[in-house]
Protein backbone atom coordinates (compact mmCIF):
# COMPACT_ATOMS: atom_id res chain seq x y z
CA UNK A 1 0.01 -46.56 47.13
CA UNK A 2 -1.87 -44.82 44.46
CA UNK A 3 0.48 -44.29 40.86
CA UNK A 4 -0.93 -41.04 38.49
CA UNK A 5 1.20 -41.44 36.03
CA UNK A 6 2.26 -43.92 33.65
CA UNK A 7 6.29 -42.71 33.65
CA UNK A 8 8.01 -44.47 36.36
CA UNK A 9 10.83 -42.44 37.62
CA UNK A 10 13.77 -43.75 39.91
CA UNK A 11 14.94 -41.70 42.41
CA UNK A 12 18.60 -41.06 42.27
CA UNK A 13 19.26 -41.62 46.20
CA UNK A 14 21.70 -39.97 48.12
CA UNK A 15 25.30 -41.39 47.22
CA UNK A 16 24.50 -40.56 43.57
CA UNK A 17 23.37 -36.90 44.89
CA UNK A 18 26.92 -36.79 46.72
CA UNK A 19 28.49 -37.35 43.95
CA UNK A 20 26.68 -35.00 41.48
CA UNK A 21 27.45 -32.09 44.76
CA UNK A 22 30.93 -33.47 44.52
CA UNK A 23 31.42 -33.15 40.39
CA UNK A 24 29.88 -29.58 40.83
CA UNK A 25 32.85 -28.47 43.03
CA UNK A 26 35.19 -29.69 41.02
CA UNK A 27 33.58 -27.49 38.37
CA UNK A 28 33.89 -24.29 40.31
CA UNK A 29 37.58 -24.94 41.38
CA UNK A 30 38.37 -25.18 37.83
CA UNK A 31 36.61 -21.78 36.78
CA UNK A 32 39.90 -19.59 36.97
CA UNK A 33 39.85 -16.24 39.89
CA UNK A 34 38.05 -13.66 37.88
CA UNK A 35 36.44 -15.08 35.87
CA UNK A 36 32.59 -15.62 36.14
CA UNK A 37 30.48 -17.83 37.27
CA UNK A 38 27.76 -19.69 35.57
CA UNK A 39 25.81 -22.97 34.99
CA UNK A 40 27.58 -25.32 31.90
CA UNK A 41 23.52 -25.47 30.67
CA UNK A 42 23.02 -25.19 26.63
CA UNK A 43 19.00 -25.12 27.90
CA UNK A 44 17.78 -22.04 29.39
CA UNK A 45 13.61 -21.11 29.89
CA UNK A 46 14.93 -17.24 30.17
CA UNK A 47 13.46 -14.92 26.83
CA UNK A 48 16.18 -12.51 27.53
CA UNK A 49 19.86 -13.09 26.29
CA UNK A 50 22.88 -14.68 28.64
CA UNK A 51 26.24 -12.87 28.57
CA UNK A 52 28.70 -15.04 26.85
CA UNK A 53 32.25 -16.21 28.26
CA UNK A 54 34.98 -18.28 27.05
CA UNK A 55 35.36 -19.15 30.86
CA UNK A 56 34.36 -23.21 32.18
CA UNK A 57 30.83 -23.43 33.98
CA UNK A 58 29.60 -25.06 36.49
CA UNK A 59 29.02 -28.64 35.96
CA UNK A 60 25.22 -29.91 36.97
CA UNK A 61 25.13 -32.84 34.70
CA UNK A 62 25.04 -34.97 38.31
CA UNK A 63 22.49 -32.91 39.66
CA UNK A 64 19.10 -33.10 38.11
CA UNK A 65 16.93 -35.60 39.41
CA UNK A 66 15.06 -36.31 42.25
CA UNK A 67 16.76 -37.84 45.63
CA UNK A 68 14.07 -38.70 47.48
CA UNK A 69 10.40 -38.88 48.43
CA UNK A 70 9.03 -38.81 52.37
CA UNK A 71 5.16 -40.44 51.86
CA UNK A 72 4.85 -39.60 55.50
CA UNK A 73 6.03 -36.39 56.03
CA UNK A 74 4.75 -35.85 52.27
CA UNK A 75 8.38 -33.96 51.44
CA UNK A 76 10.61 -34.55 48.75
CA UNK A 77 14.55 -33.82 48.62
CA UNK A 78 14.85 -32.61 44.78
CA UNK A 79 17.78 -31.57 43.10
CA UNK A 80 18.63 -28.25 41.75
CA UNK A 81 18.51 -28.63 37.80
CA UNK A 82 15.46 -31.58 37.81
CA UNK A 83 12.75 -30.89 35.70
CA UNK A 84 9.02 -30.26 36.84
CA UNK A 85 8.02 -32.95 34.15
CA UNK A 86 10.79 -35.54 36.13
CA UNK A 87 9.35 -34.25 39.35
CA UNK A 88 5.98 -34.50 38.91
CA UNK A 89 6.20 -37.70 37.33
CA UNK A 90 8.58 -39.08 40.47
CA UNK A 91 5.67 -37.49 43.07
CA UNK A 92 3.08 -38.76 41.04
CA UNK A 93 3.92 -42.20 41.80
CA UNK A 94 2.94 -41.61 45.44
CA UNK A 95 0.11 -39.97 44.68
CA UNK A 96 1.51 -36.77 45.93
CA UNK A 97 2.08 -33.18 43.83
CA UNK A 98 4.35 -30.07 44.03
CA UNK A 99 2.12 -27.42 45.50
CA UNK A 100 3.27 -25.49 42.57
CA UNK A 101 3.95 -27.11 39.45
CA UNK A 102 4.62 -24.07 36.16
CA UNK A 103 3.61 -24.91 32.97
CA UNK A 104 6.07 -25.56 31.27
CA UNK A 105 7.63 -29.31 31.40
CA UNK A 106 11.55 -28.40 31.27
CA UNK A 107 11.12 -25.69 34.21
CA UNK A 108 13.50 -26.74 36.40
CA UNK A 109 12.70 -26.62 40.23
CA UNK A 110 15.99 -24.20 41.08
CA UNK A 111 14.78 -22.41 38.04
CA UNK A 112 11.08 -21.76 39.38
CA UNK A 113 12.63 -20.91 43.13
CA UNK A 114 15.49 -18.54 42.37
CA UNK A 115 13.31 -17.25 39.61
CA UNK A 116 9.43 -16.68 39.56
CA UNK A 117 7.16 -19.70 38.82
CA UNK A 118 3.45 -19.16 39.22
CA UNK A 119 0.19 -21.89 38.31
CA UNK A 120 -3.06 -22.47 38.62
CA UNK A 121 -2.35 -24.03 42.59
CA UNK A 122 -1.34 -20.23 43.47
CA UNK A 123 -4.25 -18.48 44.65
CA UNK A 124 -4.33 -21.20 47.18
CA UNK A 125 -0.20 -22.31 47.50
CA UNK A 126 1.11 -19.39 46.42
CA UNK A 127 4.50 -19.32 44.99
CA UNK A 128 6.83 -22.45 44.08
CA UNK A 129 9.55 -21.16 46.64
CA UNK A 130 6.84 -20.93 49.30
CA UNK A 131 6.67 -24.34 49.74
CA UNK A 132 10.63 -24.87 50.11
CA UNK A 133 11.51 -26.16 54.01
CA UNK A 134 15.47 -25.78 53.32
CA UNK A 135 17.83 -25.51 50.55
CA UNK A 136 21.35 -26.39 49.61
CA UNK A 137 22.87 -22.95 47.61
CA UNK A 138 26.30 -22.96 46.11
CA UNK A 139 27.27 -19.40 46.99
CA UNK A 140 30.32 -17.26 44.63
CA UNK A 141 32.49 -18.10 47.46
CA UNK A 142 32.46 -21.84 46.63
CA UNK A 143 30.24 -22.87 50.03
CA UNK A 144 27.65 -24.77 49.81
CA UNK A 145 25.12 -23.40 52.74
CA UNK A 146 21.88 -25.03 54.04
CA UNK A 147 19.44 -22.47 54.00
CA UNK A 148 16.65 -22.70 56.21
CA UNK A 149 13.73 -20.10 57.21
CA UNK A 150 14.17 -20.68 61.31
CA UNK A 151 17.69 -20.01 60.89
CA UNK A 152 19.33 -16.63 62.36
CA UNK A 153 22.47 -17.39 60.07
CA UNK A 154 20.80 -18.40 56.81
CA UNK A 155 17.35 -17.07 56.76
CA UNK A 156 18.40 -14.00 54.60
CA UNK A 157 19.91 -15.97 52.16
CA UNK A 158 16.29 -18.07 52.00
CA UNK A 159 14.42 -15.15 52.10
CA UNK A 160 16.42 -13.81 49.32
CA UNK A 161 17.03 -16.18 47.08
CA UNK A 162 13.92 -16.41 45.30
CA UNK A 163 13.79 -13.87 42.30
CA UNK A 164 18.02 -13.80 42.44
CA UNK A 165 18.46 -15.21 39.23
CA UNK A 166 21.45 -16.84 40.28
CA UNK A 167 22.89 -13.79 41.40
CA UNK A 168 23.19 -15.50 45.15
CA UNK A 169 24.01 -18.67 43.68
CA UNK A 170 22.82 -21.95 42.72
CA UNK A 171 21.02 -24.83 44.77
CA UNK A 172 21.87 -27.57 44.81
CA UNK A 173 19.08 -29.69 46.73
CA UNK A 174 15.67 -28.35 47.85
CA UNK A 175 13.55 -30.01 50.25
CA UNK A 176 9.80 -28.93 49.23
CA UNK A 177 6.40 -30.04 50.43
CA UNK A 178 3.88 -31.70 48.60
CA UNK A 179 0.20 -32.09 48.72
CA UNK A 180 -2.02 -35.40 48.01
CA UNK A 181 -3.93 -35.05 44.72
CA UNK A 182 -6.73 -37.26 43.11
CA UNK A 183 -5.94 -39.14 39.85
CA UNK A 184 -8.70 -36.56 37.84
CA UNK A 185 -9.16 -32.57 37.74
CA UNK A 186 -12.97 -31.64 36.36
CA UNK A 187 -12.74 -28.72 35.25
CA UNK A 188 -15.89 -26.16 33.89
CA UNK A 189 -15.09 -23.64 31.60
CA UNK A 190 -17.19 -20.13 32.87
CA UNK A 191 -17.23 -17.40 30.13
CA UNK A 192 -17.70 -13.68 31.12
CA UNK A 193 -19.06 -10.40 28.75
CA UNK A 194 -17.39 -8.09 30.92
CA UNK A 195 -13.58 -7.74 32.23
CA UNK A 196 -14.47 -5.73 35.93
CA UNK A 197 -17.52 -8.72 36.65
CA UNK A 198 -14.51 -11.48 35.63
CA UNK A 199 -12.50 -9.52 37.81
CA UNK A 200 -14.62 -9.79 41.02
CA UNK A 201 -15.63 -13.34 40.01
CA UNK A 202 -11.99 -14.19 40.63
CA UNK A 203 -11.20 -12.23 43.50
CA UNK A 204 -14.08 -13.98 45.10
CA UNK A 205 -12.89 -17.82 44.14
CA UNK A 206 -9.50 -16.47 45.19
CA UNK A 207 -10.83 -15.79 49.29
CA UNK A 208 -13.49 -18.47 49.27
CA UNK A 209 -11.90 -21.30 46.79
CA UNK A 210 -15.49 -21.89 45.53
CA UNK A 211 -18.08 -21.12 43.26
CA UNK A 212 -21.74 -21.97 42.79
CA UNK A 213 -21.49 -24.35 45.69
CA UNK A 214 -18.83 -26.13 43.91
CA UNK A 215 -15.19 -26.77 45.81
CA UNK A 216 -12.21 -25.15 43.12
CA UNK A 217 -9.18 -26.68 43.77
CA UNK A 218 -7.46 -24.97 40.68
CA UNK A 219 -7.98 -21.62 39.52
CA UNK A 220 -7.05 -19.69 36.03
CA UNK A 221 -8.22 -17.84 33.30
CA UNK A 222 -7.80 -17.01 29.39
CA UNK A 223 -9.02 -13.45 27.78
CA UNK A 224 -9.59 -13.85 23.96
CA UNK A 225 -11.70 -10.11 23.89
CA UNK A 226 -12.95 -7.94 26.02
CA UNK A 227 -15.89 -9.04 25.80
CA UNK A 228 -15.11 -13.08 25.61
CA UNK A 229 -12.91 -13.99 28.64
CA UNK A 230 -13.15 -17.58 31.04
CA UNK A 231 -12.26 -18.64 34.11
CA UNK A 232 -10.82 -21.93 34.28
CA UNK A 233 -12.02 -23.75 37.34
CA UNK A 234 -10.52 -26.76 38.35
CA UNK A 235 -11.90 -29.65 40.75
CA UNK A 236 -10.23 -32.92 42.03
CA UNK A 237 -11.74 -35.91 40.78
CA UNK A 238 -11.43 -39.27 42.24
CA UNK A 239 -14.24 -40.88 39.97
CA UNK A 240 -13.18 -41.95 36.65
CA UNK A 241 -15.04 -40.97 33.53
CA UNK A 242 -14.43 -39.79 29.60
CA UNK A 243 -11.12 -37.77 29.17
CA UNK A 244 -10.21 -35.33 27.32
CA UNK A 245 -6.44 -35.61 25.46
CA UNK A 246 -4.65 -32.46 24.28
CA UNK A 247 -1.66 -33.97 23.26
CA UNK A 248 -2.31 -34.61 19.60
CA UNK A 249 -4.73 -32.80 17.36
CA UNK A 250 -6.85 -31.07 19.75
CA UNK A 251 -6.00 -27.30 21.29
CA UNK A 252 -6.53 -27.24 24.75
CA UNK A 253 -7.45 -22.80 24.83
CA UNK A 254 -9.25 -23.50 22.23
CA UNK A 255 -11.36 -26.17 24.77
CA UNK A 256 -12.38 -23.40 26.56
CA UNK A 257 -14.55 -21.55 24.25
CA UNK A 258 -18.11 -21.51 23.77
CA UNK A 259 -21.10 -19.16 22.87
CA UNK A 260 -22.28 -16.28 24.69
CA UNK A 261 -25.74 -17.76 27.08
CA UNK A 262 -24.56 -21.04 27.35
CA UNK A 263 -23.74 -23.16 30.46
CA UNK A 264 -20.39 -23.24 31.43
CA UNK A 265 -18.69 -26.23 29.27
CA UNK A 266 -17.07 -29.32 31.68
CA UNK A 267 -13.93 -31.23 30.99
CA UNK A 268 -12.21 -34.20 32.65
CA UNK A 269 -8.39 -34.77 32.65
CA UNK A 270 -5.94 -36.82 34.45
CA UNK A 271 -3.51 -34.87 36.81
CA UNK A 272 -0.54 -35.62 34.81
CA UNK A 273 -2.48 -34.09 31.46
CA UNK A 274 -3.90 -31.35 33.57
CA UNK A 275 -1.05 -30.37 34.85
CA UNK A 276 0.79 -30.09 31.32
CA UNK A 277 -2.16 -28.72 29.68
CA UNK A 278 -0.49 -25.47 28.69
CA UNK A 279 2.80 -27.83 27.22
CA UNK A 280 1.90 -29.12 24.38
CA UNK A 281 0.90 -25.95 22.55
CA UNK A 282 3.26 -23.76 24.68
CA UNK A 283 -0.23 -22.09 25.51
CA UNK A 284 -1.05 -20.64 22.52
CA UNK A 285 2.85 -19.85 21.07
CA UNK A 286 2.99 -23.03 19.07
CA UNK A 287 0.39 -20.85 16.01
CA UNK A 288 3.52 -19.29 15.02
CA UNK A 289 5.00 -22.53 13.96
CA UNK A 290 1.60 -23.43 12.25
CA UNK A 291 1.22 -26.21 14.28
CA UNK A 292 -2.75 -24.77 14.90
CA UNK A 293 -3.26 -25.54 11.22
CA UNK A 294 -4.94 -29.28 11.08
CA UNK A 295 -3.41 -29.83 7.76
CA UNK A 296 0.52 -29.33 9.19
CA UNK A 297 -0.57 -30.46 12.99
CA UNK A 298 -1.72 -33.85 11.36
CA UNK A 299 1.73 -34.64 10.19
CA UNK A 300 3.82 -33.00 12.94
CA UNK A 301 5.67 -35.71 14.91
CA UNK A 302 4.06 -36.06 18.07
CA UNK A 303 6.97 -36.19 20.53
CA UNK A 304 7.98 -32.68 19.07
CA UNK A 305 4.34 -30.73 20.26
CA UNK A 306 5.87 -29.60 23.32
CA UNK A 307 7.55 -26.16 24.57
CA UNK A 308 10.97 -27.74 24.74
CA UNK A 309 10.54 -28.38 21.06
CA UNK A 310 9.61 -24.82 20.75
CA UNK A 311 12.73 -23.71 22.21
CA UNK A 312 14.87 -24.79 19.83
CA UNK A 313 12.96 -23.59 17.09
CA UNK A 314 13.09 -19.54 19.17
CA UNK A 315 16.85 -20.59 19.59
CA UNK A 316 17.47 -20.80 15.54
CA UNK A 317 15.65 -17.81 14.85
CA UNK A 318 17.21 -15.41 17.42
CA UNK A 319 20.61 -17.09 16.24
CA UNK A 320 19.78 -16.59 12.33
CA UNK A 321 17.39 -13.89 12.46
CA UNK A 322 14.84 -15.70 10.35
CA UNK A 323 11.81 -13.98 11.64
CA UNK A 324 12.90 -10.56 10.61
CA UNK A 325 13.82 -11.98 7.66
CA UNK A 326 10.92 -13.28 6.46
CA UNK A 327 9.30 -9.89 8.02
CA UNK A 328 11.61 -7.84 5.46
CA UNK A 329 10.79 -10.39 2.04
CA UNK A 330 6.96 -9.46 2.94
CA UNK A 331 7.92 -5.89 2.51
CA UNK A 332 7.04 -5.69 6.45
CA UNK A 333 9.06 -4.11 9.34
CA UNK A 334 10.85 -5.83 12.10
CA UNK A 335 8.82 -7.13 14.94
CA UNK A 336 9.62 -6.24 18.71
CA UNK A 337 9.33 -9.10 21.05
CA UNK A 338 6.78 -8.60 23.69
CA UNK A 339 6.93 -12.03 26.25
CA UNK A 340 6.38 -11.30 30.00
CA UNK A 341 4.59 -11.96 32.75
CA UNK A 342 3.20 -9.25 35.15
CA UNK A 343 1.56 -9.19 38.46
CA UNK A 344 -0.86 -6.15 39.22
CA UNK A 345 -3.48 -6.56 42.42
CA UNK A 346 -6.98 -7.96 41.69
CA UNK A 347 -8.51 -4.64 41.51
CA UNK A 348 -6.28 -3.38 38.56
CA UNK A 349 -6.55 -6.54 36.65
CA UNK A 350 -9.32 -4.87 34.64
CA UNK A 351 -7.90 -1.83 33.77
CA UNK A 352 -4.22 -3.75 32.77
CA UNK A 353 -6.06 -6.00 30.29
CA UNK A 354 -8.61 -2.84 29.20
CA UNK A 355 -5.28 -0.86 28.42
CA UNK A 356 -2.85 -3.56 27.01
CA UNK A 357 -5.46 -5.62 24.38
CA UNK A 358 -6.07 -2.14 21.70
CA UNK A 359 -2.60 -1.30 22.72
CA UNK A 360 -0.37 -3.83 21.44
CA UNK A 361 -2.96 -6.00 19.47
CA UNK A 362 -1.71 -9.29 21.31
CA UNK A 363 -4.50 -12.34 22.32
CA UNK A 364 -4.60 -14.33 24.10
CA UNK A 365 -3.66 -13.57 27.62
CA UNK A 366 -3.46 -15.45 30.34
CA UNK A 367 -4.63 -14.88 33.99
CA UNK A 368 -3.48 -16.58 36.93
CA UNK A 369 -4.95 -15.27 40.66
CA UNK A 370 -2.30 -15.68 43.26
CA UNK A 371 -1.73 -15.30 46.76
CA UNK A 372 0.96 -15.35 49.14
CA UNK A 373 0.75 -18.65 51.09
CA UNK A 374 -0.46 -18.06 54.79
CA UNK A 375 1.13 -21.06 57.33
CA UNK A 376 4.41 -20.93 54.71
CA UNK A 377 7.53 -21.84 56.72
CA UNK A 378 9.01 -19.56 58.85
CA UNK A 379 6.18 -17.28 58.47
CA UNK A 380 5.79 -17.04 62.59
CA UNK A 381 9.75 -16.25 62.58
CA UNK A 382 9.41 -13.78 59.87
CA UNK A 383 6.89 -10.89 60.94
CA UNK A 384 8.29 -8.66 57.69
CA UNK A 385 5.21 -7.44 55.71
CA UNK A 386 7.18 -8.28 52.46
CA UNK A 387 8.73 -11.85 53.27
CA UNK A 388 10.38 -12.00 50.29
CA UNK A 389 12.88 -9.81 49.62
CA UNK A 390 13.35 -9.57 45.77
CA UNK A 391 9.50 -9.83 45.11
CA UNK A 392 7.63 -8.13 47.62
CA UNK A 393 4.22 -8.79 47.36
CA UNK A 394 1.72 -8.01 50.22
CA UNK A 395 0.25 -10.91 52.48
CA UNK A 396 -3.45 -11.05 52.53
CA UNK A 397 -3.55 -9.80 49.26
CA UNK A 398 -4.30 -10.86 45.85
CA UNK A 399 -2.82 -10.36 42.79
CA UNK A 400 -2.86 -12.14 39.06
CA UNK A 401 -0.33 -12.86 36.59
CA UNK A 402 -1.00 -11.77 33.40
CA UNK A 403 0.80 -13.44 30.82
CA UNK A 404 1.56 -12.44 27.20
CA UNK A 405 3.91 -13.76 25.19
CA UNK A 406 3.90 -12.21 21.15
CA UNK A 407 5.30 -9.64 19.26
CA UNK A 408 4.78 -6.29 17.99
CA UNK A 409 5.78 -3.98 14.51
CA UNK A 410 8.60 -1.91 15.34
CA UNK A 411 8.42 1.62 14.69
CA UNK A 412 10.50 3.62 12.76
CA UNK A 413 12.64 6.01 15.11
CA UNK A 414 11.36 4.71 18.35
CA UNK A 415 13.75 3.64 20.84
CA UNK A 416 14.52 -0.44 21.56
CA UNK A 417 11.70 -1.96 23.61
CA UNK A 418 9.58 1.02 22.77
CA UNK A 419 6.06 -1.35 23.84
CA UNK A 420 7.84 -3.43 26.17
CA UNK A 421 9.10 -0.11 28.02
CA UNK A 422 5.35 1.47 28.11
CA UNK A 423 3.81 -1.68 29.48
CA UNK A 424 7.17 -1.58 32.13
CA UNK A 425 5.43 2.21 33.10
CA UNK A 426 1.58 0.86 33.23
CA UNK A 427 2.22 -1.60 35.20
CA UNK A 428 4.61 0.24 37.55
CA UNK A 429 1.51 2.91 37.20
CA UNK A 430 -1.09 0.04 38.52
CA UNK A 431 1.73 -0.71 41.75
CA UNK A 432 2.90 -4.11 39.98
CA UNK A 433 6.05 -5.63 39.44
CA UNK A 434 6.90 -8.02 36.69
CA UNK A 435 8.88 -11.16 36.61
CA UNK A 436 12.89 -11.31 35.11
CA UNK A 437 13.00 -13.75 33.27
CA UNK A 438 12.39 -11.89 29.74
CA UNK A 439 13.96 -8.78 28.69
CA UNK A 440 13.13 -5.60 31.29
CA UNK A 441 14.21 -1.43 30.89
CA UNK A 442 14.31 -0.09 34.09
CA UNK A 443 16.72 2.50 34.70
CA UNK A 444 18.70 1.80 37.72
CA UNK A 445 17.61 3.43 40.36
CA UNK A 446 13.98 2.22 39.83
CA UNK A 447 15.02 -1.41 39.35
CA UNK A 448 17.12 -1.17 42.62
CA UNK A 449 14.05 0.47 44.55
CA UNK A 450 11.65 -2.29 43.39
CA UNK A 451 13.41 -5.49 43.49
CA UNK A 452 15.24 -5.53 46.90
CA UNK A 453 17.27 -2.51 47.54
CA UNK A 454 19.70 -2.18 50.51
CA UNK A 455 18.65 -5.61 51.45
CA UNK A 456 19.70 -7.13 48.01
CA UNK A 457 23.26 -5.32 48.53
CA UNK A 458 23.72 -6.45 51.69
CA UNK A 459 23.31 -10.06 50.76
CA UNK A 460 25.69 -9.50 47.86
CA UNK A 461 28.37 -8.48 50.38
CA UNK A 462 27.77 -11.12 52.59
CA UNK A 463 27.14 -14.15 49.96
CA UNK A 464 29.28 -12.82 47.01
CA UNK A 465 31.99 -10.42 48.22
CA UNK A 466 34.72 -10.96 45.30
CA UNK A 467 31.41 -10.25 42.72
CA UNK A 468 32.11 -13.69 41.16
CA UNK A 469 28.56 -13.55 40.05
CA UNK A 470 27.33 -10.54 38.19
CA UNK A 471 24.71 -8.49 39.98
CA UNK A 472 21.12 -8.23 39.22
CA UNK A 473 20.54 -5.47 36.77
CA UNK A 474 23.50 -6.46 35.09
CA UNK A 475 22.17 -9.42 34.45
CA UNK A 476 18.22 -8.62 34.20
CA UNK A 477 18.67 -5.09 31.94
CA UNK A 478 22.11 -4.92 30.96
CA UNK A 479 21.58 -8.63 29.95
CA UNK A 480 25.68 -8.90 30.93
């Protein structure tokens, strides 16, 4: 048995799993009729605000670890509200991954199915609820239903649950593949001049998971300029060498960068550190904390360089509006807050970055090719050219993420979300859709025609008939 990781994790096992299900129950039978339901969670990875309520939540203090791991069938039974950093450090010890693991350590696994979680695995795996076999969902009427893709009575609810926000409910217990893994990723760091030849460079890697004879098991990309951009390519490594460590003083984006001419630059990590790359400086977010500076990054406590940290600190400032603050003292106007991630296809990657870097002023970005996962269970049951029914995305096709996450000047007399509304209509413009989990303007008839429609209502009906839980675009625009 092979062991990547140097966090030993016990698994939970089934009676304790029982009796997490069990506490969660008695949660929702205390929530009075009416009122509505939600998670008892002070931690949230959502940028947009939560509705508040004096009402009890549901209790998932029980339920966030992992149950089990199958070495043979290479499965693992996870619970709703573990995090990827738990999970990956439970699979690890096997040897085994996620086929999907986000960036971010305190993603939970629920979180990244019922919402969007995308990495650098996607081109290849596609998305984190692609890999799901079958799922336990806590539905508004206070059911807990196995939902499995082969399944007449439940495949709906499967195929519509990802991208629900918890508008369908909450699992409870996922049973996701994994995939074997080598204890290194070798990476090489390829910088392009030009945004259409970085384009077709990924849309190439993205059929043939290769380039320059070279196998690329992992695939992403940073754009500093339009004219200094790199694709990340990642290798598995099973030979041991020099690592790299981008948990203390050095940057990993800032690893990436090298002068025009030159050969691409090479890196070696372990999986675990590869995997949390992006963590430690939140990708690039952590600057406005100054934690880039040497002279403050030197003295910052180590155990607090990592996004979780970071939340807290975004927590005290939306709650005491100390960035606008200090904004106002420098004689400066408010900022609006531009964090999102959007998916256009390959071919319009190019023209979204052209449009969106002199527009807002924002670098980085992030790119991240993916692909919906051919062979994904119940694809031979589910003929549908847009499996999934709150994100539809085209098989055979590729798209990328591009992620931003900064601010912007507000302008005097301009409406709320003035830049995050325009880059809502470019997008829409390029035929993309975004993810939910930050703050989105759609009117309603537009949101309803993009993310689900009829479909979503009828699954509404069927899983939430007394509208226990609020419905999508109160929740994702209305922010309810």
């Amino acid at each position: 048995m092979r062991n990547f990781t140097h966090n030993r994790v016990r698994l939970v096992g089934p009676r304790a799993h029982h009796d997490g299900v069990e506490k969660l129950l008695a949660s929702y039978r205390d929530i009075p009729v009416g009122a509505p339901v939600r998670l008892a969670k002070k931690t949230s990875n959502l940028f947009r605000a939560r509705g508040k309520t004096n009402a009890p939540g549901l209790d998932v203090s029980g339920l966030g670890g992992v149950i089990s791991v199958n070495t043979a069938a290479r499965t693992a039974d996870v619970q709703g509200m573990c995090t990827y950093e738990d999970l990956v450090d439970a699979t690890l010890q096997f040897g085994l991954a996620p086929l999907v693991v986000p960036q971010l350590k305190t993603i939970t696994l629920g979180g990244a199915v019922t919402g969007l979680g995308i990495e650098a695995t996607s081109f290849r795996n596609g998305l984190p609820h692609e890999s799901v076999l079958e799922m336990d969902i806590l539905t508004a009427t206070g059911e807990i239903i196995t939902a499995r893709p082969e399944d007449p009575e439940t495949s709906d609810l499967f195929h519509g649950f990802p991208n629900s926000y918890g508008t369908l409910g909450y699992s409870t217990r996922l049973r996701i593949e994994l995939e074997p893994v080598e204890p290194y990723v070798r990476l090489r760091h390829v910088r392009f001049a030009d945004l259409v030849e970085l384009q077709e460079a990924m849309a190439t890697i993205a059929l043939e998971h290769t380039h320059d004879g070279i196998r690329v098991d992992y695939l992403d990309g940073v754009v500093f300029a339009p004219d200094e951009s790199y694709l990340v390519l990642g290798e598995q490594a099973s030979k041991p060498g020099p690592t790299s460590d981008y948990t203390d003083q050095d940057i990993f984006y800032r690893s990436l960068q090298h002068a025009p001419g030159q050969s691409p630059k090479t890196d070696l990590l372990t999986i675990r550190d590869y995997l949390w790359r992006w963590d430690t400086d939140w990708f690039w977010c952590s600057r406005a904390f100054g934690t880039q500076n040497p002279k403050i990054r030197r003295w910052w406590p180590k155990r607090f360089l990592r996004s979780s940290f970071y939340w807290k600190l975004i927590g005290l400032d939306q709650k005491y509006d100390i960035g606008d603050r200090l904004e106002r003292r420098k004689g400066k106007p408010p900022r609006e807050r531009v964090v999102q991630d959007i998916e256009v296809p390959i071919e319009n990657t190019a023209e979204f970055v052209q449009w969106f870097l002199p527009t807002t002023e924002i670098e980085p970005v992030w790119l991240c090719p993916l692909r919906l996962r051919e062979g994904r269970p119940g694809a031979a049951l589910d003929d549908a050219a847009q499996p999934w029914t709150l994100y539809p995305l085209e098989p055979k096709r590729t798209y990328v993420n591009i992620g931003f996450w900064s601010s912007v000047p507000i302008v005097p007399g301009e409406p709320i979300g003035a830049m995050n509304r325009l880059i809502e209509r470019k997008v829409s413009e390029l035929d993309g859709h975004k993810s939910l989990y930050s703050e989105s303007f759609y009117d309603e008839d537009e949101f309803h025609e993009m993310y689900g429609g009829e479909r979503y209502s009828e699954l509404k009906r069927r899983y939430d008939p007394h509208s226990r839980l609020l419905d999508l675009y109160a929740k994702a625009v209305r922010r309810q």
